[in-house]
C-alpha atoms as a PDB file:
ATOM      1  CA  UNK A   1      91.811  89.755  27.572  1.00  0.00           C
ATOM      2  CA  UNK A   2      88.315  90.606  26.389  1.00  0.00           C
ATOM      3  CA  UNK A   3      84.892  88.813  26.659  1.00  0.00           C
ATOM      4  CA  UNK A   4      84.262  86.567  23.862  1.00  0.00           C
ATOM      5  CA  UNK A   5      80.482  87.979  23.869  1.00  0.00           C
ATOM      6  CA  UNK A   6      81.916  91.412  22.893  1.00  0.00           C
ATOM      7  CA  UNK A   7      82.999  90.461  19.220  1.00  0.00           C
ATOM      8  CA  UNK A   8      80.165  87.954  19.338  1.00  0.00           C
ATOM      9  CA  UNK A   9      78.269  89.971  16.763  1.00  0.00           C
ATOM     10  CA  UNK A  10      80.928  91.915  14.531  1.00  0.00           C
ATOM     11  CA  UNK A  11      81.467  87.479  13.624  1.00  0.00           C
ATOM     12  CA  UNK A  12      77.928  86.636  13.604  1.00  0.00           C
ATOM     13  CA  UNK A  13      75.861  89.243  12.015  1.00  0.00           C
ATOM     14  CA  UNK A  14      77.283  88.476   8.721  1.00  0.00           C
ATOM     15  CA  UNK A  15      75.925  84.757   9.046  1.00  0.00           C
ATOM     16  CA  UNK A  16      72.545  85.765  10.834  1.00  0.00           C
ATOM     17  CA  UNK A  17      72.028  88.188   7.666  1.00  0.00           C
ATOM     18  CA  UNK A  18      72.272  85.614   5.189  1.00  0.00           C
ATOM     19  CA  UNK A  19      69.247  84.081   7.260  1.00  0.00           C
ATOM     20  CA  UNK A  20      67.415  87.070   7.757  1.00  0.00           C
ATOM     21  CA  UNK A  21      67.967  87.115  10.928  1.00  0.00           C
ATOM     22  CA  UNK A  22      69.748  90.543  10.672  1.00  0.00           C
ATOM     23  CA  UNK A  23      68.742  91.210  14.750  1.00  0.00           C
ATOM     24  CA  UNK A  24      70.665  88.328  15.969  1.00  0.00           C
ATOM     25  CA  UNK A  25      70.086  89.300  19.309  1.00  0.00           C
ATOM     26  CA  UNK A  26      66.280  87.511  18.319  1.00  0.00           C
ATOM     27  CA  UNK A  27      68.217  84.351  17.885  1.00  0.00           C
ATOM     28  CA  UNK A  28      71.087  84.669  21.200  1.00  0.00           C
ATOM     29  CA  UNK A  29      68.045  85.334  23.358  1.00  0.00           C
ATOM     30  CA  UNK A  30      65.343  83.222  22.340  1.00  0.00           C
ATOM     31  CA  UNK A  31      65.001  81.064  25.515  1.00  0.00           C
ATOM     32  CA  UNK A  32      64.472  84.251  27.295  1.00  0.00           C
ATOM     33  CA  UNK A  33      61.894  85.608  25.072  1.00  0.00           C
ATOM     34  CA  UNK A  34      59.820  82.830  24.790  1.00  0.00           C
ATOM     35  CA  UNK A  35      60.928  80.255  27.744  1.00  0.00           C
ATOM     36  CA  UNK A  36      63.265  77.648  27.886  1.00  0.00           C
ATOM     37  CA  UNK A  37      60.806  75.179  27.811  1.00  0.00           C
ATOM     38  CA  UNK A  38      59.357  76.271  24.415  1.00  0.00           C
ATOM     39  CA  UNK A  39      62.876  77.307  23.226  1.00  0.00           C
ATOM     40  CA  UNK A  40      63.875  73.984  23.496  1.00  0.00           C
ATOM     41  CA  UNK A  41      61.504  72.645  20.114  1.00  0.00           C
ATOM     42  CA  UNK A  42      61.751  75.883  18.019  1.00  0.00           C
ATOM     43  CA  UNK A  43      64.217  77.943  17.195  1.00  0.00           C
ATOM     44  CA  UNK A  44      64.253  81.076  14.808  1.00  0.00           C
ATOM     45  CA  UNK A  45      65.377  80.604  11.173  1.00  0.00           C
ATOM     46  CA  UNK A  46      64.602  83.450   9.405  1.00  0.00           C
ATOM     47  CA  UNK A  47      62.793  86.979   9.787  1.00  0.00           C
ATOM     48  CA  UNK A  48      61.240  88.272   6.404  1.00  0.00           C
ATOM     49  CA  UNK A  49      59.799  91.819   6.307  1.00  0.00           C
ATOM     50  CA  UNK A  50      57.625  92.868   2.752  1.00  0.00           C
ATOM     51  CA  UNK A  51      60.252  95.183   1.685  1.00  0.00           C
ATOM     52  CA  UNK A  52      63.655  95.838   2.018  1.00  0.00           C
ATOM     53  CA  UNK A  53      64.472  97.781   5.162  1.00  0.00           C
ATOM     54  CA  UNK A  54      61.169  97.482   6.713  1.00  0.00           C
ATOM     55  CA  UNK A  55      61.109  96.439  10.412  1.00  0.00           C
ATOM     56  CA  UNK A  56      57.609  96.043  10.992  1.00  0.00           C
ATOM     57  CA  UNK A  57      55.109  93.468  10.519  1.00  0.00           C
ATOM     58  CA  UNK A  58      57.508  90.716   9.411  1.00  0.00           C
ATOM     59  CA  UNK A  59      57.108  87.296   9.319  1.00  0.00           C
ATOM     60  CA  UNK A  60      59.606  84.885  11.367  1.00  0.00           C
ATOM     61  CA  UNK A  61      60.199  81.353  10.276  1.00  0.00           C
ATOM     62  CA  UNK A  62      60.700  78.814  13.270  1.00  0.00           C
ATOM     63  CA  UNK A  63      62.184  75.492  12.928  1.00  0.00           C
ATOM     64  CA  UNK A  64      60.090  73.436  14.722  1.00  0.00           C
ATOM     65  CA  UNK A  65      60.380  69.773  16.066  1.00  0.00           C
ATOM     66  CA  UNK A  66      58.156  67.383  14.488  1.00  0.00           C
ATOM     67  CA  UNK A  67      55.892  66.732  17.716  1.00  0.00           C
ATOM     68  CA  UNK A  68      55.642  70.214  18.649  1.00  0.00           C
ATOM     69  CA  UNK A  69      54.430  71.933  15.343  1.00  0.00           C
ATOM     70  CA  UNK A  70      51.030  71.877  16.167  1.00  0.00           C
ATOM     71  CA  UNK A  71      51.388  72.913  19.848  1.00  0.00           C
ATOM     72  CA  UNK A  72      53.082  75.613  18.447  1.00  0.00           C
ATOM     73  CA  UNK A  73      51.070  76.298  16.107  1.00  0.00           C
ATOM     74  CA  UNK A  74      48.324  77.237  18.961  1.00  0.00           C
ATOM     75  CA  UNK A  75      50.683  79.222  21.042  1.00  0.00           C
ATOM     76  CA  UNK A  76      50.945  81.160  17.977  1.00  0.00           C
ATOM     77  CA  UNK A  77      49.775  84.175  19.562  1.00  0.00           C
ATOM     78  CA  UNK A  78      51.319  84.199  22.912  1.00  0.00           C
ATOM     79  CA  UNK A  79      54.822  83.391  20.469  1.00  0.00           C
ATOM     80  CA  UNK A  80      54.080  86.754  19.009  1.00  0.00           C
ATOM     81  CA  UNK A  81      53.001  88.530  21.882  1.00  0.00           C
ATOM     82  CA  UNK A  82      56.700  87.481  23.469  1.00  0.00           C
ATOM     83  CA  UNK A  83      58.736  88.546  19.749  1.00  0.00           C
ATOM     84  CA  UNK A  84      56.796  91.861  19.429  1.00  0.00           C
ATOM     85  CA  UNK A  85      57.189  92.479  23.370  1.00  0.00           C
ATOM     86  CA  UNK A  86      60.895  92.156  22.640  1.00  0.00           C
ATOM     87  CA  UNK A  87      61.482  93.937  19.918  1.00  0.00           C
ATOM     88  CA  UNK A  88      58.905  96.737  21.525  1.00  0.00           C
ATOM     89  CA  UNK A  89      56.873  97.370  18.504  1.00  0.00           C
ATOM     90  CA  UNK A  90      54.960  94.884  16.472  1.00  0.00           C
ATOM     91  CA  UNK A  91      58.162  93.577  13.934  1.00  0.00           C
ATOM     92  CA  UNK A  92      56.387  90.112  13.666  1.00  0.00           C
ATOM     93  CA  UNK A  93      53.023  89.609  12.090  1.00  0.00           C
ATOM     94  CA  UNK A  94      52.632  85.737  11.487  1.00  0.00           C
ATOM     95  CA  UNK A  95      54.649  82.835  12.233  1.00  0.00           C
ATOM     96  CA  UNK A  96      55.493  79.988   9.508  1.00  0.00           C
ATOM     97  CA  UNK A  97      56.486  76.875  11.402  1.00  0.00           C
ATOM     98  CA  UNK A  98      59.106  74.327   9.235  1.00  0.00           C
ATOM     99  CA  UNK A  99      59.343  71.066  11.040  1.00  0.00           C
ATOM    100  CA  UNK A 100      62.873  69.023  11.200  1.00  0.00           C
ATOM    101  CA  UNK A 101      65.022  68.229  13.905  1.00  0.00           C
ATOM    102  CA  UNK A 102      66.910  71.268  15.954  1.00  0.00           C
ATOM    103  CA  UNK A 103      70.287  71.390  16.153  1.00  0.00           C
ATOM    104  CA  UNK A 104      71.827  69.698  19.362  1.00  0.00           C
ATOM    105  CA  UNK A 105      72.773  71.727  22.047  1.00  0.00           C
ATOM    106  CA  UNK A 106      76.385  72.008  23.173  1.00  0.00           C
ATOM    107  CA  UNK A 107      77.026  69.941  25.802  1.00  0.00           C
ATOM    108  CA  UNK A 108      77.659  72.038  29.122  1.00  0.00           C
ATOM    109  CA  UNK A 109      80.943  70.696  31.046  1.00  0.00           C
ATOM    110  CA  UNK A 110      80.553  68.901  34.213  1.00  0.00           C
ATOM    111  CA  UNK A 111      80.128  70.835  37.306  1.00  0.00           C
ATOM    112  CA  UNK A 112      82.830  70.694  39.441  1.00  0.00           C
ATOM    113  CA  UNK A 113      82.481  68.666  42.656  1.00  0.00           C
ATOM    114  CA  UNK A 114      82.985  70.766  46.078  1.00  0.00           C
ATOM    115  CA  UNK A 115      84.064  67.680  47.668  1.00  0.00           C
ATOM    116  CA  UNK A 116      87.380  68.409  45.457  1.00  0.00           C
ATOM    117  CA  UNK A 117      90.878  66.970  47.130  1.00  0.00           C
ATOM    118  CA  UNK A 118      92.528  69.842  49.927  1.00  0.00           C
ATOM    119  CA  UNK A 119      94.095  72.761  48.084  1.00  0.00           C
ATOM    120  CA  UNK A 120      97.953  72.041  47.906  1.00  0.00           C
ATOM    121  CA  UNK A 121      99.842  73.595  50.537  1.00  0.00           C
ATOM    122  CA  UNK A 122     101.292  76.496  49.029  1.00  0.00           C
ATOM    123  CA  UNK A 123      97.401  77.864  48.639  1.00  0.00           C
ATOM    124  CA  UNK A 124      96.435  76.983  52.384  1.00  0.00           C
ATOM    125  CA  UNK A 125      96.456  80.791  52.953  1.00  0.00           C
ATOM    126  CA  UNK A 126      94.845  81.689  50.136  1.00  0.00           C
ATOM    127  CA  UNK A 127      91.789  78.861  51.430  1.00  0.00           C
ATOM    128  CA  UNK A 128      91.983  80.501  54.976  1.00  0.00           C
ATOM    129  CA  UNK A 129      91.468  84.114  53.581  1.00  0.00           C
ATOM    130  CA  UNK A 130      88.057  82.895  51.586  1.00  0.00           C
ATOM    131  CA  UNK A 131      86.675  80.709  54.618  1.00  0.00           C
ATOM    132  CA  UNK A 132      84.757  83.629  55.922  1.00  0.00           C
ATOM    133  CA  UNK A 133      82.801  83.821  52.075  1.00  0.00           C
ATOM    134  CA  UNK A 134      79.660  81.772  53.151  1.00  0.00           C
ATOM    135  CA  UNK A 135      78.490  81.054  48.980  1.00  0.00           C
ATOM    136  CA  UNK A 136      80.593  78.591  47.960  1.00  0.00           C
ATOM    137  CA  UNK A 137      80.509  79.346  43.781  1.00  0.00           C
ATOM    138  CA  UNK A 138      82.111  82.352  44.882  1.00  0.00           C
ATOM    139  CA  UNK A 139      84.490  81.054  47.134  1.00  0.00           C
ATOM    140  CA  UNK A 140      85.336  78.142  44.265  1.00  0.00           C
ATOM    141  CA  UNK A 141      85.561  81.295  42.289  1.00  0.00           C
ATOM    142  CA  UNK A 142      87.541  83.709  43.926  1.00  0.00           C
ATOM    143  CA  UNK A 143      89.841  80.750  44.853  1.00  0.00           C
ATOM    144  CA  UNK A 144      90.353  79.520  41.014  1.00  0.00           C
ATOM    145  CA  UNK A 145      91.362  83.665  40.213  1.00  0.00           C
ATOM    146  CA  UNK A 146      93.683  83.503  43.471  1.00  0.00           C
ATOM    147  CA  UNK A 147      95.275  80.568  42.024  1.00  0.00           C
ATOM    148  CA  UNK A 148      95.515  81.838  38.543  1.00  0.00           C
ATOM    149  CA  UNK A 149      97.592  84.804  39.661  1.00  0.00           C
ATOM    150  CA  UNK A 150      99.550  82.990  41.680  1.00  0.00           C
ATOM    151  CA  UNK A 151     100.611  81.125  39.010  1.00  0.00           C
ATOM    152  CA  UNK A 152     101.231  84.074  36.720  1.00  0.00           C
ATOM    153  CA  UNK A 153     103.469  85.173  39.478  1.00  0.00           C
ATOM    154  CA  UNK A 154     105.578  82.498  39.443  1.00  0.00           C
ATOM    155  CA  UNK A 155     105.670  82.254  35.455  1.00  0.00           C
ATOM    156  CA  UNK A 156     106.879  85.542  35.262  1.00  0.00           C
ATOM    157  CA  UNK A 157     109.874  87.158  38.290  1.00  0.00           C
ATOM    158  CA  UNK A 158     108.946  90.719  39.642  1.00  0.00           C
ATOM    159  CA  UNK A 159     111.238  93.166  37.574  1.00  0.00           C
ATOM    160  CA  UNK A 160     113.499  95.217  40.046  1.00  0.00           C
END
């Protein structure tokens, strides 16, 4: 098994390219560059340097919702300070806002409920080794993996 996040950009890049977008890693981590707040009404579309294989003083197209173009448009600076700050050198030199509706976000499943029913009672030793864990997202954790292999063991007999 390997992280989905490693092949992440071998599948992407192709796709961000076509947007000039050609350092996706602008687009995965925009919420962190400019806050999730913000992130949530603009997005990037498109990065445009003057000539081809420049990386400096581009200019990055944001889609922008409708009632946030203008506050945008005055957080223009502290947007670039954020972009440049990532990229460590100054790669963006103006913004051009294009209004429209953003994409919706992928709903995020349900968190699980830690009032769950009592582990069956073939896992009641696998609960009593994880009492002592005092964070219980880890002890959910560590108790989904302990069940996981416990299953695998009983899919597949130890070989002699």
């Amino acid at each position: 098994m390997r992280a989905l996040a490693s092949d992440l950009p071998a599948v992407t890049k192709r796709a961000f390219a076509r947007r000039g977008l050609s350092g996706a890693e602008l687009a995965r981590q925009w919420p962190a560059i400019v806050g999730a707040d913000l992130a949530r009404h603009c997005r990037p579309r498109r990065l445009r340097f003057r000539r081809p294989g420049e990386t400096r003083e581009g200019d990055l197209t944001l889609r922008v919702t409708p009632a946030w173009a203008l506050e945008i448009q005055h957080l223009e600076t502290l947007l670039l300070e954020r972009v440049n700050g990532f990229f460590g050198y100054r790669a963006v030199e103006r913004l051009t806002l294009q209004q429209g509706p953003l994409p919706q976000p992928t709903p995020q499943p349900a968190a699980r409920s830690s009032d769950a029913a009592a582990p069956p009672p073939a896992d009641r030793d696998l609960v009593d080794k994880l009492a002592r864990i005092d964070d219980p997202e880890l002890r959910q954790a560590l108790e989904r993996l302990g069940r996981a292999l416990r299953q695998k063991q009983v899919q597949r007999p130890e070989r002699a």
